[in-house]
C-alpha atoms as a PDB file:
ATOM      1  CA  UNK A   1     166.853  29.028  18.911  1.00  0.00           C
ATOM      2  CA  UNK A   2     169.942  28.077  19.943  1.00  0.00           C
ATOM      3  CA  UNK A   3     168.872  26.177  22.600  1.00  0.00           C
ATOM      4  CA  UNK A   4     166.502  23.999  20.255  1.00  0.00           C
ATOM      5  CA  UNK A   5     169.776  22.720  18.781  1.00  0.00           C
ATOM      6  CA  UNK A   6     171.769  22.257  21.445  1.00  0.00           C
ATOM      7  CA  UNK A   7     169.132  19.650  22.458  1.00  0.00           C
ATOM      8  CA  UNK A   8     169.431  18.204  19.064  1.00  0.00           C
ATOM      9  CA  UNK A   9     173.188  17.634  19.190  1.00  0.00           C
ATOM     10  CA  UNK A  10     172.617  16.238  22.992  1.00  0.00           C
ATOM     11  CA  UNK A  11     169.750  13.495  21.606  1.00  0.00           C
ATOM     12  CA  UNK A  12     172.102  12.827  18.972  1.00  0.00           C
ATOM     13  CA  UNK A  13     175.506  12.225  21.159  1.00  0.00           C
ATOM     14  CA  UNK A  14     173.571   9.079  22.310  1.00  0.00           C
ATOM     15  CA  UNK A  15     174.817   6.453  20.069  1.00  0.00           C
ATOM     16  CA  UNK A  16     172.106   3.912  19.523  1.00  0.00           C
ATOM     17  CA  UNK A  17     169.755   7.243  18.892  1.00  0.00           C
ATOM     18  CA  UNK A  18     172.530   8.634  16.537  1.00  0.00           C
ATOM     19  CA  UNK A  19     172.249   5.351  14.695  1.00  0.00           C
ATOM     20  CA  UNK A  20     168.335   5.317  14.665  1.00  0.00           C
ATOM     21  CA  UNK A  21     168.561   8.963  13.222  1.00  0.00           C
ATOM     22  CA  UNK A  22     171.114   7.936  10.375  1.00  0.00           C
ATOM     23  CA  UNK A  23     169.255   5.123   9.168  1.00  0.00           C
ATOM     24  CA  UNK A  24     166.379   7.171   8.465  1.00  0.00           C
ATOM     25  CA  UNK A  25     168.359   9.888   6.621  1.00  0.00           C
ATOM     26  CA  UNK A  26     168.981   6.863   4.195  1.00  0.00           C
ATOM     27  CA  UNK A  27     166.034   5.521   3.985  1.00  0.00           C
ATOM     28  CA  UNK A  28     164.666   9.494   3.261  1.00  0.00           C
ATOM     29  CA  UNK A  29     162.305  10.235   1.671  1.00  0.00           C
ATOM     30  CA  UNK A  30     160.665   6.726   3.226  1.00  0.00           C
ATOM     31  CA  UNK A  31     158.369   6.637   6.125  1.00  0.00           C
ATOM     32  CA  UNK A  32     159.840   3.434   7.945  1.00  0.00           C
ATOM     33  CA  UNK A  33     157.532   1.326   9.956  1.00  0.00           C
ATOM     34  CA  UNK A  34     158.769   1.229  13.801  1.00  0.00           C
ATOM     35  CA  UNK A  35     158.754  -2.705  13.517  1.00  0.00           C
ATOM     36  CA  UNK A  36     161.223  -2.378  10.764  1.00  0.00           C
ATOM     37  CA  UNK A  37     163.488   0.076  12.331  1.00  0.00           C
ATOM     38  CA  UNK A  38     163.851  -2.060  15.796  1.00  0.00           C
ATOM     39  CA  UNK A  39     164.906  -5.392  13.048  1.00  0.00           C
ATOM     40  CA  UNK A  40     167.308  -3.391  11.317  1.00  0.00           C
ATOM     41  CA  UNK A  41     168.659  -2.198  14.485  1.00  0.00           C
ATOM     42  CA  UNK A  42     168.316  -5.024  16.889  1.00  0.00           C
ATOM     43  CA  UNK A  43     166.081  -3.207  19.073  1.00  0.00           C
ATOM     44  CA  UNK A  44     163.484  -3.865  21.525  1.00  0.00           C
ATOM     45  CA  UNK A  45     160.248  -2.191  20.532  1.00  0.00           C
ATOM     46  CA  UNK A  46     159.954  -0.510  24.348  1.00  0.00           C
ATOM     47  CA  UNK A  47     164.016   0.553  23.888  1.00  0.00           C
ATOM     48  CA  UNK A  48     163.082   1.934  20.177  1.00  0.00           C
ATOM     49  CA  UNK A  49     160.277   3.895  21.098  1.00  0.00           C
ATOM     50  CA  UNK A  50     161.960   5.836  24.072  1.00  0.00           C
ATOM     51  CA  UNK A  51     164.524   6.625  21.439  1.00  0.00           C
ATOM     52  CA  UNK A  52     161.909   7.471  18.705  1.00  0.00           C
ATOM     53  CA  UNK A  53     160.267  10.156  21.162  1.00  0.00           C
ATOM     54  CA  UNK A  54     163.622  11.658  21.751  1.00  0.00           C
ATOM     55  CA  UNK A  55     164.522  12.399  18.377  1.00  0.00           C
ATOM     56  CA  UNK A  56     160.773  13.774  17.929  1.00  0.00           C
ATOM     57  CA  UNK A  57     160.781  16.195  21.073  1.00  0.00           C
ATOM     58  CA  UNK A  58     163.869  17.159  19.248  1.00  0.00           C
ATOM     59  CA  UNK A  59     162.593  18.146  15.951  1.00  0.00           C
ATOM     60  CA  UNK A  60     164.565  15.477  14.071  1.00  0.00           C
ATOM     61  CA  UNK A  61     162.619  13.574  12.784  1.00  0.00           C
ATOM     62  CA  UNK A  62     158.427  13.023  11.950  1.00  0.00           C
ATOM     63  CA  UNK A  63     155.445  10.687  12.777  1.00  0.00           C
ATOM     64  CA  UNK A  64     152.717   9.488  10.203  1.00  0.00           C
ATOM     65  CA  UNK A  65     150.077   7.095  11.070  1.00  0.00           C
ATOM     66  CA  UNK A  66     149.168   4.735   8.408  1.00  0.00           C
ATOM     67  CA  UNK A  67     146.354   2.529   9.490  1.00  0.00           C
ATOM     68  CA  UNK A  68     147.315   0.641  12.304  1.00  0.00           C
ATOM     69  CA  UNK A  69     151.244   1.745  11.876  1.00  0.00           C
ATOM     70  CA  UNK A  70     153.896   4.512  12.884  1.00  0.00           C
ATOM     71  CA  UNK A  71     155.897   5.216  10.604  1.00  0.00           C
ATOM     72  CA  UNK A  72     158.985   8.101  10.899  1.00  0.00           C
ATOM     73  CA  UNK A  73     160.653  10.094   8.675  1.00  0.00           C
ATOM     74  CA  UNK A  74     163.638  11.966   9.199  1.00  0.00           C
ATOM     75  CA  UNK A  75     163.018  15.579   9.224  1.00  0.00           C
ATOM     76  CA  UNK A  76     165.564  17.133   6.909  1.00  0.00           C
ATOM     77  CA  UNK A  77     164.551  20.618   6.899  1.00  0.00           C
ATOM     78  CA  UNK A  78     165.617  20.529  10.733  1.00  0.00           C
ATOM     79  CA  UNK A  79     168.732  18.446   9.909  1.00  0.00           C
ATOM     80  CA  UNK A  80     169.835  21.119   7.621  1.00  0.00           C
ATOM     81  CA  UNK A  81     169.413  23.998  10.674  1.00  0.00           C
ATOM     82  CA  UNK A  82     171.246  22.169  12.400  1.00  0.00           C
ATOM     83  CA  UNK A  83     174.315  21.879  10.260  1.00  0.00           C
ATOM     84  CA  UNK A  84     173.669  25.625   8.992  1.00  0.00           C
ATOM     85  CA  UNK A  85     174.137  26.521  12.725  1.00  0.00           C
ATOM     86  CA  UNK A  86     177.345  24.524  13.051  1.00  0.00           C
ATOM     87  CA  UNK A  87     179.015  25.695   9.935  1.00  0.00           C
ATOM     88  CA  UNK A  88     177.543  29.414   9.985  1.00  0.00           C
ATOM     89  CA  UNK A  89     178.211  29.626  13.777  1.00  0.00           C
ATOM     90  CA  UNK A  90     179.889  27.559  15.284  1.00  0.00           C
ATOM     91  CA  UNK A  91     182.776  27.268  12.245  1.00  0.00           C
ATOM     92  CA  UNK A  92     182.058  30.800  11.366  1.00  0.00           C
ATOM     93  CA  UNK A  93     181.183  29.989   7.955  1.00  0.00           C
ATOM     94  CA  UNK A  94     185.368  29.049   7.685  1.00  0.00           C
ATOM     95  CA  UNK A  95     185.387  26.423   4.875  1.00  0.00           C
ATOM     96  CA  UNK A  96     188.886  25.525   5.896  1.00  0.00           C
ATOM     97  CA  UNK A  97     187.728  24.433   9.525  1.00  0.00           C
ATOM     98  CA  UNK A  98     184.392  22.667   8.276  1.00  0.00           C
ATOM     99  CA  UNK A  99     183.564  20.224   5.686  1.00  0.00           C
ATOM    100  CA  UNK A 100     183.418  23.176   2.576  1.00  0.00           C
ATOM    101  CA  UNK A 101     180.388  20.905   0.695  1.00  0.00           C
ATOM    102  CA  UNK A 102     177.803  22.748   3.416  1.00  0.00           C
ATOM    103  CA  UNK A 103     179.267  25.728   2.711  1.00  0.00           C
ATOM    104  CA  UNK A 104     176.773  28.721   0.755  1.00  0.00           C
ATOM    105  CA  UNK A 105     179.268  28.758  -2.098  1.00  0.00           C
ATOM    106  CA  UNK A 106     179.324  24.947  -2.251  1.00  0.00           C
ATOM    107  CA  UNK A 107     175.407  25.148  -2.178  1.00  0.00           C
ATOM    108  CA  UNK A 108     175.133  27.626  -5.142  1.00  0.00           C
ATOM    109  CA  UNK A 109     177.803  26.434  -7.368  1.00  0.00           C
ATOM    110  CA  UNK A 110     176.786  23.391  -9.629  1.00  0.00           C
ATOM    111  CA  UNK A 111     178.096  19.876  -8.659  1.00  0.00           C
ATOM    112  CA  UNK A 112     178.902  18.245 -11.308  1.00  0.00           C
ATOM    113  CA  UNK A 113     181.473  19.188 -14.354  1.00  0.00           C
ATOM    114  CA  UNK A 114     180.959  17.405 -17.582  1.00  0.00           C
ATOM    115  CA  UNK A 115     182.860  14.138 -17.505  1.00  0.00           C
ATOM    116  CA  UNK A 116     181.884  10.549 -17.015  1.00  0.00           C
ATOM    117  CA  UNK A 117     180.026   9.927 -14.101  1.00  0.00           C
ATOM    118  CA  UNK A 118     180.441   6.779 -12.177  1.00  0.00           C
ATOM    119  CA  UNK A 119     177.387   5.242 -10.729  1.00  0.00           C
ATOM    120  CA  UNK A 120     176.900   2.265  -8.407  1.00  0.00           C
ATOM    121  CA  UNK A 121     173.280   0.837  -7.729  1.00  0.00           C
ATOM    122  CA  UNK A 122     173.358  -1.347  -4.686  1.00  0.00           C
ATOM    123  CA  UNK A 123     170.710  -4.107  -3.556  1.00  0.00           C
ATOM    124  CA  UNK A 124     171.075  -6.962  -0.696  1.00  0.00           C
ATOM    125  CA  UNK A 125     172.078 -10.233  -3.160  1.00  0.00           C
ATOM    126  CA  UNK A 126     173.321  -8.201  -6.262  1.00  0.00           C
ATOM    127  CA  UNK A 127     171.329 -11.060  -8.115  1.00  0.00           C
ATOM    128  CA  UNK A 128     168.475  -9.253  -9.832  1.00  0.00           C
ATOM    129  CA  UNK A 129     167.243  -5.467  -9.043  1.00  0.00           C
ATOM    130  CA  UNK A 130     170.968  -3.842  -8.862  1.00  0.00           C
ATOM    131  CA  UNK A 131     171.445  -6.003 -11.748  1.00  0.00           C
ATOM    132  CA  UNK A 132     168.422  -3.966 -13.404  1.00  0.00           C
ATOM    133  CA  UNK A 133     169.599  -0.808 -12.525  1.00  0.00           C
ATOM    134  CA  UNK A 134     173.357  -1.545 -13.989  1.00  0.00           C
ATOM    135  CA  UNK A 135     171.637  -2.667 -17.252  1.00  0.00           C
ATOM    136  CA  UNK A 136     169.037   0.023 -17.535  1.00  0.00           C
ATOM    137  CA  UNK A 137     171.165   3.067 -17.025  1.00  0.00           C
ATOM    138  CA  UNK A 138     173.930   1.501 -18.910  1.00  0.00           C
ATOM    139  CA  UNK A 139     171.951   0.602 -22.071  1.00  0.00           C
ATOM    140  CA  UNK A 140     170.042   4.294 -21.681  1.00  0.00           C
ATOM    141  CA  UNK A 141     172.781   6.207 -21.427  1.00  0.00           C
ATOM    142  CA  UNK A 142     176.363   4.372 -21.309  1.00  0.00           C
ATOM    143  CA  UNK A 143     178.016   7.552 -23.217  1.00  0.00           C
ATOM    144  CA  UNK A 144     177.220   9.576 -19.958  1.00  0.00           C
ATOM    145  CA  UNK A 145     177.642   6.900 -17.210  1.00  0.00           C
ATOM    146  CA  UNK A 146     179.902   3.749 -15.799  1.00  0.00           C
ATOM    147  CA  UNK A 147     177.441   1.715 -14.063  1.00  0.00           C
ATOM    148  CA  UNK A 148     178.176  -0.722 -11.575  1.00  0.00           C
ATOM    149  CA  UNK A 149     176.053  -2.646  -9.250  1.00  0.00           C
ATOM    150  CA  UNK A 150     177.137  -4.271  -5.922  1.00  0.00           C
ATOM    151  CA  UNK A 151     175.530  -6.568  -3.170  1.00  0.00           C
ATOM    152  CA  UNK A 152     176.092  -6.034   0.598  1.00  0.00           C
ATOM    153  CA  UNK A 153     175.244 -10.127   1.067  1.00  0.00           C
ATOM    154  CA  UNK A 154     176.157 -10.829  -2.688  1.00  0.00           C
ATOM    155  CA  UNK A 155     174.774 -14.496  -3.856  1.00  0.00           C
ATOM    156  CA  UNK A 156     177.078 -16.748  -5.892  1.00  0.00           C
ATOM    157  CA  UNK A 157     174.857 -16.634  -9.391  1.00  0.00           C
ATOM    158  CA  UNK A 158     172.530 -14.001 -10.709  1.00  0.00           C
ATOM    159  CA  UNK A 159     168.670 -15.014 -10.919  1.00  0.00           C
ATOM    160  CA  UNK A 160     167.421 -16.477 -14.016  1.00  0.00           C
ATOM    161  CA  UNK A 161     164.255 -15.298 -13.753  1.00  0.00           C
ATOM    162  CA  UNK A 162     166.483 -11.678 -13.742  1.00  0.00           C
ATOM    163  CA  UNK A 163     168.137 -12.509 -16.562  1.00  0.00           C
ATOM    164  CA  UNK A 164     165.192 -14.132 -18.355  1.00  0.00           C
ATOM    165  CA  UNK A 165     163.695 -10.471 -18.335  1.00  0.00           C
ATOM    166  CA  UNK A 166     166.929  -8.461 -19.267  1.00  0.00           C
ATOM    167  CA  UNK A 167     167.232 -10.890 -22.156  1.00  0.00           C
ATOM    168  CA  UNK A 168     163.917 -10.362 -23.743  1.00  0.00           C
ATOM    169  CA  UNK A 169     164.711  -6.223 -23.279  1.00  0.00           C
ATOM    170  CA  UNK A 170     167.447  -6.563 -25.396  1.00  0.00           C
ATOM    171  CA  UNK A 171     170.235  -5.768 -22.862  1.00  0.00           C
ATOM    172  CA  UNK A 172     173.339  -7.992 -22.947  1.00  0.00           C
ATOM    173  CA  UNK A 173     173.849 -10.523 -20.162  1.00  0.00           C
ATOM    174  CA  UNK A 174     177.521 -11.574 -20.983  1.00  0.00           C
ATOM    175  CA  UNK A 175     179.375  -8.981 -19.003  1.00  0.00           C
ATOM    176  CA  UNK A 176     177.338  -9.431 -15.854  1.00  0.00           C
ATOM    177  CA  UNK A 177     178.125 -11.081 -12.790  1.00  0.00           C
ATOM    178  CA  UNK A 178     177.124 -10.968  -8.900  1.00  0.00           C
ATOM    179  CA  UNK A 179     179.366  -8.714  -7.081  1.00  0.00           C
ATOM    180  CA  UNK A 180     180.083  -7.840  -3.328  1.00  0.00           C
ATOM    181  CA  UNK A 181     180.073  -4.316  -2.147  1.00  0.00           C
ATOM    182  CA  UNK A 182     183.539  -4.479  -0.388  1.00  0.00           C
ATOM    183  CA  UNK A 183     184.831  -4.965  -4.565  1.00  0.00           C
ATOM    184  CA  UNK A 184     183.748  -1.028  -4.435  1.00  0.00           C
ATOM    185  CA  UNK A 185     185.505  -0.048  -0.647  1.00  0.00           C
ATOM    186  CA  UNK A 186     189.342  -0.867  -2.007  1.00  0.00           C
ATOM    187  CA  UNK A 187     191.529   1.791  -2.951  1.00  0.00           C
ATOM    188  CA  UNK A 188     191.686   1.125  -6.155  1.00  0.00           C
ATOM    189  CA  UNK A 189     188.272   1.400  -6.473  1.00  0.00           C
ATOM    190  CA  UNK A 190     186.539   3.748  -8.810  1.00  0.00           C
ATOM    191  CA  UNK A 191     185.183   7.015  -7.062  1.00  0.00           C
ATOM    192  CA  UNK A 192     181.264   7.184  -7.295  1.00  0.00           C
ATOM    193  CA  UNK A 193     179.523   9.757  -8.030  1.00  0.00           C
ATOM    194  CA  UNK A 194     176.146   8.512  -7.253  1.00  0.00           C
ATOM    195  CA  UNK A 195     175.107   5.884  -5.082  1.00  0.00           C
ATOM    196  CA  UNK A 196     171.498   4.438  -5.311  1.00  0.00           C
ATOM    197  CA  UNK A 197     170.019   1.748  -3.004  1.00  0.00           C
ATOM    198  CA  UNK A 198     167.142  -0.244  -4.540  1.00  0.00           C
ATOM    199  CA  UNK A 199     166.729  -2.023  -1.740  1.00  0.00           C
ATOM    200  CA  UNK A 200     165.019  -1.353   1.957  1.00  0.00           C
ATOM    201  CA  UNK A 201     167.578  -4.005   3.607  1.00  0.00           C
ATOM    202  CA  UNK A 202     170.938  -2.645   2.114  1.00  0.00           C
ATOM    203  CA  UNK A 203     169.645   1.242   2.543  1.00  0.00           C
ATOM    204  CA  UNK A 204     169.361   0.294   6.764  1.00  0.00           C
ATOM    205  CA  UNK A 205     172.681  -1.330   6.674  1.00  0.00           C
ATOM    206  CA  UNK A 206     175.283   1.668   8.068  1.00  0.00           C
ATOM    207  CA  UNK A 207     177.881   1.400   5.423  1.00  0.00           C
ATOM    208  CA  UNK A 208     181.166   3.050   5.452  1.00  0.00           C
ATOM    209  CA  UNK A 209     181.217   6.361   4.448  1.00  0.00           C
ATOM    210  CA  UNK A 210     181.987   6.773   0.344  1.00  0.00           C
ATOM    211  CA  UNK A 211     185.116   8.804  -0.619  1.00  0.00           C
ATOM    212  CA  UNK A 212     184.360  11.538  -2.424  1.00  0.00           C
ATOM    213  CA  UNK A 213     181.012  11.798  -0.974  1.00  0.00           C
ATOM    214  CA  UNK A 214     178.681  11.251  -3.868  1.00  0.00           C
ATOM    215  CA  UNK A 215     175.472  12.067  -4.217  1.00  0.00           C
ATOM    216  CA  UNK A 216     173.135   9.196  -2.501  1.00  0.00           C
ATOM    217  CA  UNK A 217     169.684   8.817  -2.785  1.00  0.00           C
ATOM    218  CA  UNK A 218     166.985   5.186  -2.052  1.00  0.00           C
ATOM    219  CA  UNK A 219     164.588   3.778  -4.521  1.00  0.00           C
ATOM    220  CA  UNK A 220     163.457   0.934  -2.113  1.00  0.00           C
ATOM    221  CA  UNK A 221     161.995  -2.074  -4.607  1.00  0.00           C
ATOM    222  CA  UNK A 222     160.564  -5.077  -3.070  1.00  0.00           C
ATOM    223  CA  UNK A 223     162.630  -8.047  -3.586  1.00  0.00           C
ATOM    224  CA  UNK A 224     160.971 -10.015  -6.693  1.00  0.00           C
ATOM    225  CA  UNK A 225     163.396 -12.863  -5.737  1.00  0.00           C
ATOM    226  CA  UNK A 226     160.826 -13.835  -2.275  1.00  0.00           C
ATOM    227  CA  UNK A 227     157.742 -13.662  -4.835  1.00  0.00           C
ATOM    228  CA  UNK A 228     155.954 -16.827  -4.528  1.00  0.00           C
ATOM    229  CA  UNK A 229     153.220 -18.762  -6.483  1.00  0.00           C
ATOM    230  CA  UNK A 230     153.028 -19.543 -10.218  1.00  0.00           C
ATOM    231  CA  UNK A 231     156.006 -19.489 -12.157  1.00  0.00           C
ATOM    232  CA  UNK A 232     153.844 -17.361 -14.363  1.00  0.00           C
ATOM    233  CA  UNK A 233     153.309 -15.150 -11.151  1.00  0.00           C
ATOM    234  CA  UNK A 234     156.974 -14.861 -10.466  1.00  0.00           C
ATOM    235  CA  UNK A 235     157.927 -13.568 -13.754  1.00  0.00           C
ATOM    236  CA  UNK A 236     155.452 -10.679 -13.132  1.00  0.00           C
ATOM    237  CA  UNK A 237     157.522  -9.865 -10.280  1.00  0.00           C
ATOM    238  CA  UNK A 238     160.681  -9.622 -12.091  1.00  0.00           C
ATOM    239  CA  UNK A 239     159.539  -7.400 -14.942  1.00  0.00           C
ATOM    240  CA  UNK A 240     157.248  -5.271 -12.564  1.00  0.00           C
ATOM    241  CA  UNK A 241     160.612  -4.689 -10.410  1.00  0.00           C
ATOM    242  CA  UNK A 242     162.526  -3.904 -14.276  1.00  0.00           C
ATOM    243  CA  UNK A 243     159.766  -1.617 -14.937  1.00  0.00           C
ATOM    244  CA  UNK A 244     159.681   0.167 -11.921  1.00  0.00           C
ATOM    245  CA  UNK A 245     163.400   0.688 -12.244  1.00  0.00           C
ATOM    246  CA  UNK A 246     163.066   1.776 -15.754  1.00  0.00           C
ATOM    247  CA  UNK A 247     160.440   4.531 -14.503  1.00  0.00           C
ATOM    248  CA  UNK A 248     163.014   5.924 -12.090  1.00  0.00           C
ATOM    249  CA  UNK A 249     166.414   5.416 -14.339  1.00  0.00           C
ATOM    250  CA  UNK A 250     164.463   7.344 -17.071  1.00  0.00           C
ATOM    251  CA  UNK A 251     164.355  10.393 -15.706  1.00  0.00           C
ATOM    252  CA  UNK A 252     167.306  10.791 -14.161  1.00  0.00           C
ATOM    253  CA  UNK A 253     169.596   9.810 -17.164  1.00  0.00           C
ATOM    254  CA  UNK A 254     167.218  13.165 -18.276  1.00  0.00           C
ATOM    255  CA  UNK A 255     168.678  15.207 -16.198  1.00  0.00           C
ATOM    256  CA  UNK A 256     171.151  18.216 -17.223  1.00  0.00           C
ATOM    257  CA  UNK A 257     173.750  17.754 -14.471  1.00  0.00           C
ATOM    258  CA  UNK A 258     176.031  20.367 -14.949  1.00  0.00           C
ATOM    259  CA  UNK A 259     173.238  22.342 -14.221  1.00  0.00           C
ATOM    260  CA  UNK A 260     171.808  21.767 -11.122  1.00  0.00           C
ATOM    261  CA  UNK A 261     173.631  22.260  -7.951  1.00  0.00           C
ATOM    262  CA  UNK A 262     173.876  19.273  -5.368  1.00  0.00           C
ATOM    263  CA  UNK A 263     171.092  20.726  -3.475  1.00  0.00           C
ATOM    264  CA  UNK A 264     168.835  20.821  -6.510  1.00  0.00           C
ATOM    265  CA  UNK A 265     170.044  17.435  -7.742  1.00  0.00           C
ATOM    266  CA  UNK A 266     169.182  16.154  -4.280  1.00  0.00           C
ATOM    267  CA  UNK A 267     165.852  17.371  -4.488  1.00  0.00           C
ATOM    268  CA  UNK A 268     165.225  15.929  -7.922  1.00  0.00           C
ATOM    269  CA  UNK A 269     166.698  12.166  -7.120  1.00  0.00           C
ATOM    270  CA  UNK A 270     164.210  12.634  -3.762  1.00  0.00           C
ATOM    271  CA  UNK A 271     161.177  13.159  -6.041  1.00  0.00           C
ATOM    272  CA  UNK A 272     162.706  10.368  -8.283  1.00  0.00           C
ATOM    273  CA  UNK A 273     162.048   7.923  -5.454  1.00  0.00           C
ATOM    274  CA  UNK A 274     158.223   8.971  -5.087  1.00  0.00           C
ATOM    275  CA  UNK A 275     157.876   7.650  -9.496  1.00  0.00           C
ATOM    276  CA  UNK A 276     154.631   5.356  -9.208  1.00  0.00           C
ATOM    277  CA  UNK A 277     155.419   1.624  -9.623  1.00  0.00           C
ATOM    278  CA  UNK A 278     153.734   1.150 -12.907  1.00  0.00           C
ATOM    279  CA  UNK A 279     154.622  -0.920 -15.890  1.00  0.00           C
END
């Protein structure tokens, strides 16, 4: 067994497969089309498949066929050995040599305390579905959260066909404004403790690493901003993308957090992701 992940940590000390892996632990529990992992990287197709078979012989991640398409998935149940081995072996379970958050206390103990959490949804423009999410959760259960929303490429003015739909919801439009992520990556920025990409684009990106290391998790929307046709037909877009959020916002703000563990409330934001798009 040990061998199995010494080959893991050998496929993964090769940078550009390192970087193939990591993407697809954000974009989990997606299966990502090859096509759009070699864009997101900047990858040849030939380059990105000798890398893709690596990381398969090596049990990290999975293949589906769906029609015509690959698609992978990382394999977290093997990601999860593999740090088990390094803290419980390698580290000798010490939780003052390794990170202490992998650690079987960390694992049993609950997560959260009661307090208010900070939340930051994050999309590509910051113009319309991290807008949603900031609105949604906010309006559903502000006593609980602060809700921010962020854009890695963040446009000058939010859409009106975004705030069109918030407006007939009821939620107020006068606080909100389009925001770039690096507003969240100062010092004096408030510490998250969730992070939610609602984007495909802005999930691939390999953003700095969050301090305090919330809990993450990627409810991919399509963008309702690049829907074309009618302006009747565009407006669908924008409340189908509200709804779908709403579907997914619902059920977390449900959750009892200072009962689940960060394993549990992993698993839970995971199955989140999966909510049918329905109106």
């Amino acid at each position: 067994m040990e061998s199995e992940f010494v080959n893991q940590l050998t496929v993964l000390g090769h940078s550009q497969r390192l970087a193939v892996f990591r993407m697809l632990m954000r974009r989990y529990p997606d299966a990502v089309p090859a096509g759009e992992i070699a864009e997101a990287m900047a990858l040849k197709p030939s380059t990105l498949s000798v890398y893709l078979s690596a990381l398969r012989q090596a049990g990290l991640i999975l293949q589906h066929r769906q029609g015509t398409s690959l698609r992978y998935t990382a394999d977290v149940e093997s990601a999860s050995a593999l740090v088990t081995f390094l803290f419980a072996d390698c580290c000798r379970g010490r939780p003052d040599l390794c990170d202490p958050i992998h650690s079987p206390q960390a694992i049993r103990e609950p997560a959260m305390t009661q307090k208010k959490y900070n939340v930051l949804f994050i999309c590509t423009g910051n113009s319309a579905r991290s807008i949603f999410g900031e609105c949604l959760l906010r309006d559903i259960a502000g006593d609980r959260f602060n809700v921010f929303s962020a854009g890695t490429n963040a446009k000058s003015e939010l859409n009106p066909f975004a705030l069109e739909v918030l407006k007939a919801n009821g939620h107020d439009i006068t606080p909100l404004r389009a925001k770039s992520l690096t507003e969240f990556q100062q010092p004096n920025a408030p510490i998250m403790d969730f992070v939610f990409t609602v984007c495909d684009q802005a999930a691939n990106e390999d953003c700095p690493a969050w301090p305090g290391q919330p809990i993450t998790a990627h409810w991919g929307l399509p963008d309702p901003v690049k829907a074309t046709g009618t302006e009747a037909e565009k407006r669908l877009a924008f409340r189908l993308t509200y709804a779908a959020l709403r579907n997914r916002i619902t059920p977390f703000a449900a959750l009892d957090l200072t009962a689940l563990g960060r394993v549990a409330l992993q698993a839970h934001l995971d199955e989140i992701s999966k909510t049918k798009d329905t109106a």
